[in-house]
N, C-alpha and C. Protein backbone atom coordinates (compact mmCIF):
# COMPACT_ATOMS: atom_id res chain seq x y z
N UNK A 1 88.27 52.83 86.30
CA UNK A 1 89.00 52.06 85.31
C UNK A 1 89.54 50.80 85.98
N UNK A 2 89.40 49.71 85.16
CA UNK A 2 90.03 48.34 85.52
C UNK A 2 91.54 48.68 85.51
N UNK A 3 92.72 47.81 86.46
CA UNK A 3 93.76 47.73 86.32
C UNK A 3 94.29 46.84 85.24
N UNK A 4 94.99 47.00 84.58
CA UNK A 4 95.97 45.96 83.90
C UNK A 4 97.00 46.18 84.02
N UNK A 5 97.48 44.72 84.30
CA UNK A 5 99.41 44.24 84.31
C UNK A 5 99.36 44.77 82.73
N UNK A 6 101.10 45.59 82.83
CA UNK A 6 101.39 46.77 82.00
C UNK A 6 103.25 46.49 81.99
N UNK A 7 103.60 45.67 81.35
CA UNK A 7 105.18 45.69 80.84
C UNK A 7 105.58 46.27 79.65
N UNK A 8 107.13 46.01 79.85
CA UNK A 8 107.94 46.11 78.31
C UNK A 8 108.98 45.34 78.47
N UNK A 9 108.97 45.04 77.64
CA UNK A 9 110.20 43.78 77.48
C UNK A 9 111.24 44.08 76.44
N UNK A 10 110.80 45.30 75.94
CA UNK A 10 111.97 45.61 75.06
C UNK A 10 111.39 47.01 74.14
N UNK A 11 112.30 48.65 73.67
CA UNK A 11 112.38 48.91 73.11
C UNK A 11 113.84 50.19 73.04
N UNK A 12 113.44 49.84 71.36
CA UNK A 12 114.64 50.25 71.44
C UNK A 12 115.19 50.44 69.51
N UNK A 13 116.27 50.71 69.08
CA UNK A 13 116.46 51.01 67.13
C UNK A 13 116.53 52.18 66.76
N UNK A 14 116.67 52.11 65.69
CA UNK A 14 116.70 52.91 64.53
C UNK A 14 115.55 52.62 63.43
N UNK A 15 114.86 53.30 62.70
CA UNK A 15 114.42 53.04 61.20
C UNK A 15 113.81 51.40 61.39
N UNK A 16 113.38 50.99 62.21
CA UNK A 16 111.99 51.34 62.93
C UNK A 16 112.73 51.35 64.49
N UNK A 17 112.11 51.69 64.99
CA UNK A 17 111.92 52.25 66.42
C UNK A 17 110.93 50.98 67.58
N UNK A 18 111.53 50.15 67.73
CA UNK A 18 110.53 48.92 68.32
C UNK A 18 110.38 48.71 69.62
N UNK A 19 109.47 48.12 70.21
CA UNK A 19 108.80 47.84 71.16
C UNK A 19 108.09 46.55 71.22
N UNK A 20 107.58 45.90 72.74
CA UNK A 20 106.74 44.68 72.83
C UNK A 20 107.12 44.82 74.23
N UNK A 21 105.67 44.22 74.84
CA UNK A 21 105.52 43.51 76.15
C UNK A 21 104.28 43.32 76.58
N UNK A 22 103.94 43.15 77.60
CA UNK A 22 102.44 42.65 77.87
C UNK A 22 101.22 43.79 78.44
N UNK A 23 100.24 43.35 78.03
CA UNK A 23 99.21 44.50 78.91
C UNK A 23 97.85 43.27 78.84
N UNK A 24 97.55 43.19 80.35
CA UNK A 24 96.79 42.12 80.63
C UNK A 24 97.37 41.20 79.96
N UNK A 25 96.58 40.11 79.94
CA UNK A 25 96.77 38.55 78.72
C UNK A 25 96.97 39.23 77.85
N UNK A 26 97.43 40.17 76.87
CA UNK A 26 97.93 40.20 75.31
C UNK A 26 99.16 41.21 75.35
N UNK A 27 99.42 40.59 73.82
CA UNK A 27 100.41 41.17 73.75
C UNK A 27 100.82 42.38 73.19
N UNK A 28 101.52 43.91 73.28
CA UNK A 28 101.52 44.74 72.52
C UNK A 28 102.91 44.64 71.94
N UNK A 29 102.95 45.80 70.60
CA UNK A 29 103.75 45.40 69.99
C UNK A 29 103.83 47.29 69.30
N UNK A 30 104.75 48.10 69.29
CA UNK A 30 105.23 49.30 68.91
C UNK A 30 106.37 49.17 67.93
N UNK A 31 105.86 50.42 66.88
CA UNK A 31 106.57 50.63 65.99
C UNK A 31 106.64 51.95 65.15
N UNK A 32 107.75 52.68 65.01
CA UNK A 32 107.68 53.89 64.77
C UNK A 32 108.71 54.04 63.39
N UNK A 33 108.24 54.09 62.33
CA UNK A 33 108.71 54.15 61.19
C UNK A 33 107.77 55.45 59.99
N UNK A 34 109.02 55.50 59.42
CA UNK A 34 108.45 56.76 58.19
C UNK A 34 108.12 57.49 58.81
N UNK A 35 106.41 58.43 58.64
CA UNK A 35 105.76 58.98 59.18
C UNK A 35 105.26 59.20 60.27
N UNK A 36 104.93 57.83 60.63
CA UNK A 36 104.23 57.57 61.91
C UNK A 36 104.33 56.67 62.74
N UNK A 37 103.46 56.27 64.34
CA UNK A 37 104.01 54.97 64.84
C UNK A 37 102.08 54.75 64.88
N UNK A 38 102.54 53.63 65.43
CA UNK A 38 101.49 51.82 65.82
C UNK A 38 101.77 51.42 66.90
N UNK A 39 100.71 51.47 67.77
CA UNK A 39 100.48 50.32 69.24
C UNK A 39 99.30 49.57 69.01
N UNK A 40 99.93 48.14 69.04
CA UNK A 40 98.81 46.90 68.20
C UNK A 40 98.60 46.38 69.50
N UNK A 41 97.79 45.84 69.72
CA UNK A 41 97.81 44.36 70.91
C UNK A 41 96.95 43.65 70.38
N UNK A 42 97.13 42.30 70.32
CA UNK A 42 97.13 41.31 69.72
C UNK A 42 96.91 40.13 70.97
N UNK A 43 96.28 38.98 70.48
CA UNK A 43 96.66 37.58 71.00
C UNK A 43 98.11 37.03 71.49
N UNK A 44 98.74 37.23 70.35
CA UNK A 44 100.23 36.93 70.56
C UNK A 44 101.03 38.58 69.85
N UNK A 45 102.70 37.95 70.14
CA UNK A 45 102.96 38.75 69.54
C UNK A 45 103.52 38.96 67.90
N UNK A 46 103.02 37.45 67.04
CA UNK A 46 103.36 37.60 66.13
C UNK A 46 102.22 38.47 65.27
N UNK A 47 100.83 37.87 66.31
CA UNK A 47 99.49 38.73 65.24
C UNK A 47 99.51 40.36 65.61
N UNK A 48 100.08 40.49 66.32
CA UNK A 48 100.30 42.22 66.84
C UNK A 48 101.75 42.55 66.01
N UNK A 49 102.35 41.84 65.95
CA UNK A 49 103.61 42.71 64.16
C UNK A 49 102.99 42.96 63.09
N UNK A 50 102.06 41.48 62.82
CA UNK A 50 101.85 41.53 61.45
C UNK A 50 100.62 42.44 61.25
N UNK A 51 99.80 42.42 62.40
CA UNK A 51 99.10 43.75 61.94
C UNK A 51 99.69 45.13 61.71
N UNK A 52 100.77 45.46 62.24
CA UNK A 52 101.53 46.80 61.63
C UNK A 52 101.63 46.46 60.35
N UNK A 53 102.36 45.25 59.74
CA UNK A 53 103.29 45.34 58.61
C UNK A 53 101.67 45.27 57.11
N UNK A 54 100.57 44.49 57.90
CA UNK A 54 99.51 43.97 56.90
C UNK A 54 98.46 45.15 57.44
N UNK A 55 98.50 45.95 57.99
CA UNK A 55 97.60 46.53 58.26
C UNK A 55 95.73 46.08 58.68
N UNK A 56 96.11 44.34 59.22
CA UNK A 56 94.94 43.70 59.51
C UNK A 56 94.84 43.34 61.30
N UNK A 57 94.13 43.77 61.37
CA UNK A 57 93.92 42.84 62.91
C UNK A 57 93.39 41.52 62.81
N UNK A 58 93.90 40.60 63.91
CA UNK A 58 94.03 39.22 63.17
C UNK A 58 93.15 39.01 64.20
N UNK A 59 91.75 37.96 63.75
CA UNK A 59 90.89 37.37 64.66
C UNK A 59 90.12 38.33 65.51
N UNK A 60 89.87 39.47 64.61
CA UNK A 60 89.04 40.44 65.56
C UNK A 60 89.17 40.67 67.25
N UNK A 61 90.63 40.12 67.87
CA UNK A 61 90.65 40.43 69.26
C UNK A 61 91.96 41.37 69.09
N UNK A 62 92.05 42.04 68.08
CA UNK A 62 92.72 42.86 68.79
C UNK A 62 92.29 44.00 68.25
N UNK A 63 93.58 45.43 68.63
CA UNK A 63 93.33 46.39 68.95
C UNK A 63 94.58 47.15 68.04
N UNK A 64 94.18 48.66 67.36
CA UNK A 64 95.61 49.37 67.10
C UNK A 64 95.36 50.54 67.00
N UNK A 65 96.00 51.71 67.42
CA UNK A 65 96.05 52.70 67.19
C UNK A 65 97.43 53.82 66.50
N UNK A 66 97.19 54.20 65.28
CA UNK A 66 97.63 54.83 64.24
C UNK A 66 98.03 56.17 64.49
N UNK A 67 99.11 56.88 64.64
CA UNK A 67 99.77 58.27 64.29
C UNK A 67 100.15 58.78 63.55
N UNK A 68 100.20 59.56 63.46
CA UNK A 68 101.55 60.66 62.42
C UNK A 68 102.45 61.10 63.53
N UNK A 69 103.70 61.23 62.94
CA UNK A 69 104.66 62.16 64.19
C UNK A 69 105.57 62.26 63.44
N UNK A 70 106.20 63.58 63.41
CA UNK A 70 107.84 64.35 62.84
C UNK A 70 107.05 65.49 61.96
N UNK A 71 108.38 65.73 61.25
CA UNK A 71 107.76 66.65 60.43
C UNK A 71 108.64 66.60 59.08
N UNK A 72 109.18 65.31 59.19
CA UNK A 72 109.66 64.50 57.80
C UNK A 72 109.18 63.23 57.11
N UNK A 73 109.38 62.80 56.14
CA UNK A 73 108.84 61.50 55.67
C UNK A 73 109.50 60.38 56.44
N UNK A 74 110.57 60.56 56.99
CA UNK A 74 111.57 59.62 57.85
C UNK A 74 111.52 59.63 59.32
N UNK A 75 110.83 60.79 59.57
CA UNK A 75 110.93 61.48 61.25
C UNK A 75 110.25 60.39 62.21
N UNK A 76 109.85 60.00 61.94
CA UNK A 76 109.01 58.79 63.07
C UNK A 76 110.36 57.47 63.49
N UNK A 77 111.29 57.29 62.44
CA UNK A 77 112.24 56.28 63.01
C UNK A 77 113.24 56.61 63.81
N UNK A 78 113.28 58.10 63.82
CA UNK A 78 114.42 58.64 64.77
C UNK A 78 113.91 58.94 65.95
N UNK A 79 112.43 58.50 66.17
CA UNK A 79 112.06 59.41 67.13
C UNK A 79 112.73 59.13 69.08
N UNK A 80 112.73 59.70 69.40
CA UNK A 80 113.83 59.42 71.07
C UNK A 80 112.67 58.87 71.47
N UNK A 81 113.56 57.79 71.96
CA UNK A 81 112.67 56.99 72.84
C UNK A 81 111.97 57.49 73.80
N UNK A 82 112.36 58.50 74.96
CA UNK A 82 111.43 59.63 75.80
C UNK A 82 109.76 59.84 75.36
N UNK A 83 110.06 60.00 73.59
CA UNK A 83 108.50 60.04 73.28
C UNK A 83 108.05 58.96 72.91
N UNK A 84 108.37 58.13 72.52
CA UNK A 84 107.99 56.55 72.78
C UNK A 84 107.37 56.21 73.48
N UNK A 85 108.08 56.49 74.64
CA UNK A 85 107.31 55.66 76.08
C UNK A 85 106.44 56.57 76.24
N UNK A 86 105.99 57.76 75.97
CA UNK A 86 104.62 58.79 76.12
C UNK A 86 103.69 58.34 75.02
N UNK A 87 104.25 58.10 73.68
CA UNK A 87 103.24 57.40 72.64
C UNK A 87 102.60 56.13 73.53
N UNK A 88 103.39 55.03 73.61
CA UNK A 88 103.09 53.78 74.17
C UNK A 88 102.14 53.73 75.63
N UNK A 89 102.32 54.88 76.43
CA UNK A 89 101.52 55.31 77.93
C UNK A 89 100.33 55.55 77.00
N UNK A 90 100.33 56.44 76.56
CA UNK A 90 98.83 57.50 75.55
C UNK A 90 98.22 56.19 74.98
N UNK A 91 98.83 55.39 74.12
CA UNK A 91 97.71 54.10 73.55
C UNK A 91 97.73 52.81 74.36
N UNK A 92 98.43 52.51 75.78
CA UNK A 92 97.53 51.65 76.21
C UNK A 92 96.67 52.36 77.29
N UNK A 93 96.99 53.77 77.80
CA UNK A 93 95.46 53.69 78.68
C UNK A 93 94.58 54.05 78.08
N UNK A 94 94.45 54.36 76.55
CA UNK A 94 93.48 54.45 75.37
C UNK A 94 92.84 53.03 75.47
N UNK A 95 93.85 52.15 75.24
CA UNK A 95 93.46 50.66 75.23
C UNK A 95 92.59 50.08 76.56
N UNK A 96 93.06 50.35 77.43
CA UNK A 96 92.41 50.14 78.92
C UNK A 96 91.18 50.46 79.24
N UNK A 97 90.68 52.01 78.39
CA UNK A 97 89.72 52.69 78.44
C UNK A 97 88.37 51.78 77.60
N UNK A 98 89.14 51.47 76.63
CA UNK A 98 87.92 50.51 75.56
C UNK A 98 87.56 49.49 76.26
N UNK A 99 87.75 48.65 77.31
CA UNK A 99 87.77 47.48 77.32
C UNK A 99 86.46 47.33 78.54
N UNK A 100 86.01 46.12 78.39
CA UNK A 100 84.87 45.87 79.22
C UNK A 100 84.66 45.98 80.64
N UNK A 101 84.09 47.16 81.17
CA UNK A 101 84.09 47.24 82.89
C UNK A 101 84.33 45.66 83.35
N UNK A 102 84.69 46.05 84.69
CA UNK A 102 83.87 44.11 85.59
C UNK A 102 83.02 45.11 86.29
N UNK A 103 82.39 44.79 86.84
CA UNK A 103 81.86 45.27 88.08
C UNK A 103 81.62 44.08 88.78
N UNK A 104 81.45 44.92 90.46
CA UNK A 104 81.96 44.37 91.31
C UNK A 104 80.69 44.32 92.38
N UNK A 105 80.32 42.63 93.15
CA UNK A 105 79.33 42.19 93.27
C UNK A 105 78.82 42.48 94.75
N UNK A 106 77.99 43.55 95.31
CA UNK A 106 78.11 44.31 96.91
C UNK A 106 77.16 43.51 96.98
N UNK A 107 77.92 42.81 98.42
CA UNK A 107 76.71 41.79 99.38
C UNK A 107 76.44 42.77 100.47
N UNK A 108 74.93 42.01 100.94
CA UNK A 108 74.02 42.39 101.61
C UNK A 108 74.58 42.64 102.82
């Protein structure tokens, strides 16, 4: 597996439950509301919100992956951050996994 630079720059709430920071050049963006949560990465980080809120990925470069979690219609906004940061680990080395080998050029 390729490495990628892997931050957070912020999470944290209530009713939604938010997140953002970088993985490689883009940006991700977490959100855990109602039912379920969303890890988008995006170009920026406005096209990685609005794909949660529009349910579109903007410009075909990005990426999202969809949950269920609780076992209420509300349970996903309370969820403790502890599982957050295990949701958010689980979909970017999901994300890491999709992405185009390099390989690497052995001289003679």
């Amino acid at each position: 597996m390729d490495y990628f630079r892997f931050t957070i720059e912020s999470l944290g709430g209530l009713c939604p439950l938010r997140g953002e920071g970088w993985i490689g050049d883009l940006r991700w963006y977490f959100r855990a509301r109602h039912s379920h949560w969303q890890f988008v990465v995006g170009e920026t980080t406005r096209d990685a919100c609005d794909a949660t809120i529009y349910k579109t990925i903007y410009k075909d470069k990005g990426w999202r992956r969809i949950e269920e979690w609780g076992d209420s219609e509300y349970a996903a906004g309370y969820m403790p951050t502890a599982i957050a940061l295990q949701c958010i680990a689980s979909a970017a080395l999901e994300w890491a996994d999709c992405q185009p080998k390099t390989t690497e050029s052995k001289e003679a």
